[in-house]
Protein backbone atom coordinates (compact mmCIF):
# COMPACT_ATOMS: atom_id res chain seq x y z
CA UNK A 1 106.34 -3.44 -4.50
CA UNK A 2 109.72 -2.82 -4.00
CA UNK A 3 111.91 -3.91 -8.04
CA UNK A 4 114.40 -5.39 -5.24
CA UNK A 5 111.87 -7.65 -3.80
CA UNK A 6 112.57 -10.39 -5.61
CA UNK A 7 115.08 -11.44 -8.58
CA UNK A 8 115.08 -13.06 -11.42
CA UNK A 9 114.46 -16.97 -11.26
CA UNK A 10 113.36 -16.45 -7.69
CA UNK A 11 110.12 -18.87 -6.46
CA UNK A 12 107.08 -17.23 -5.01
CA UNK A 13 104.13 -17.86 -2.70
CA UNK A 14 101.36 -14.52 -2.76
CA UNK A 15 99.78 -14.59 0.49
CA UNK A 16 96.96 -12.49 1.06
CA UNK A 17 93.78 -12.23 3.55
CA UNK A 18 91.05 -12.31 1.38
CA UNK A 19 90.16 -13.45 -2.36
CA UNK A 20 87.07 -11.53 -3.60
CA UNK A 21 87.62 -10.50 -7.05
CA UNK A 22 91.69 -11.74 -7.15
CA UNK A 23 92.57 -8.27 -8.67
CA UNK A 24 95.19 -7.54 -5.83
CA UNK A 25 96.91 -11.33 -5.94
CA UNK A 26 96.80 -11.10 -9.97
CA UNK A 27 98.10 -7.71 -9.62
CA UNK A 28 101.06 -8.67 -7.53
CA UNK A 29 101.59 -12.17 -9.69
CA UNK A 30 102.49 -9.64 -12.92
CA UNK A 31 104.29 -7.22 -10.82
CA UNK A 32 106.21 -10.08 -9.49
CA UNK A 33 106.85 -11.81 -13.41
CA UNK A 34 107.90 -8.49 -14.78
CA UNK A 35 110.63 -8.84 -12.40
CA UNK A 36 111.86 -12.30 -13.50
CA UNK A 37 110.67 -14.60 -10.97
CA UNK A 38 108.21 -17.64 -10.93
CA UNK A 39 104.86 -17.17 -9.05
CA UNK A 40 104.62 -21.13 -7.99
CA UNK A 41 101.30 -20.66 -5.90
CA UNK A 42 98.76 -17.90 -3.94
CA UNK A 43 97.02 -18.66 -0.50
CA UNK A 44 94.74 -16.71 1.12
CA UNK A 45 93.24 -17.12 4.40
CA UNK A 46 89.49 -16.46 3.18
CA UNK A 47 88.10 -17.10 -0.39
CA UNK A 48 84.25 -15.72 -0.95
CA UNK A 49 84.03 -17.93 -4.21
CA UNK A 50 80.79 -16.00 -5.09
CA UNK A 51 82.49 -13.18 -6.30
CA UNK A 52 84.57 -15.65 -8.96
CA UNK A 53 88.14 -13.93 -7.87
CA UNK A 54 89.58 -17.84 -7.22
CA UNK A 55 88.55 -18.80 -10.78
CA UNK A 56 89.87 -15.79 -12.40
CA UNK A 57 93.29 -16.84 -10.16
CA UNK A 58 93.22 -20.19 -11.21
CA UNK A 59 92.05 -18.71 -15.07
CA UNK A 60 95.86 -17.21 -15.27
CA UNK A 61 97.39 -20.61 -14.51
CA UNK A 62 98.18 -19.76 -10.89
CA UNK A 63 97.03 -22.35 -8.25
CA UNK A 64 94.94 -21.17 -5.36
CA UNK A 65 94.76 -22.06 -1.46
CA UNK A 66 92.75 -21.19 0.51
CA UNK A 67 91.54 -21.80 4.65
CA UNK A 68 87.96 -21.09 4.51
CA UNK A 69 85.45 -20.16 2.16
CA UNK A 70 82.33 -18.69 2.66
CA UNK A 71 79.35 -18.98 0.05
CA UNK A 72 76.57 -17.09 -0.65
CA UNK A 73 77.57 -13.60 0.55
């Protein structure tokens, strides 16, 4: 990530494809407050809840969306 990708005070959305784990969207989330801006939500278009990476999202206070979900992979 790019230190001019957002400023300070900006709002954010993380988008990414897939939630398994939610290392790369919590990994972004504290790239993106080191830089001074607000991570408001994350979205993904699949979640495989299974694997816990929504709840460990959600643990760090940052709200999840997601399209589909698909259980017991």
């Amino acid at each position: 990530m790019q230190t001019d990708a957002v400023a300070e005070g900006d709002r954010v959305l993380v988008f990414d494809d897939l939630i398994a784990t939610g290392g790369t969207i919590l990994a972004a989330c504290t790239l993106i407050k080191k830089l001074g801006a607000e991570v408001v939500e994350s979205a993904a278009l699949i979640d495989l809840p299974d694997l816990q990476g929504s709840a460990r999202i959600q643990g760090a206070d940052i709200p999840v969306f997601t399209m589909l979900a698909y259980e017991g992979l």
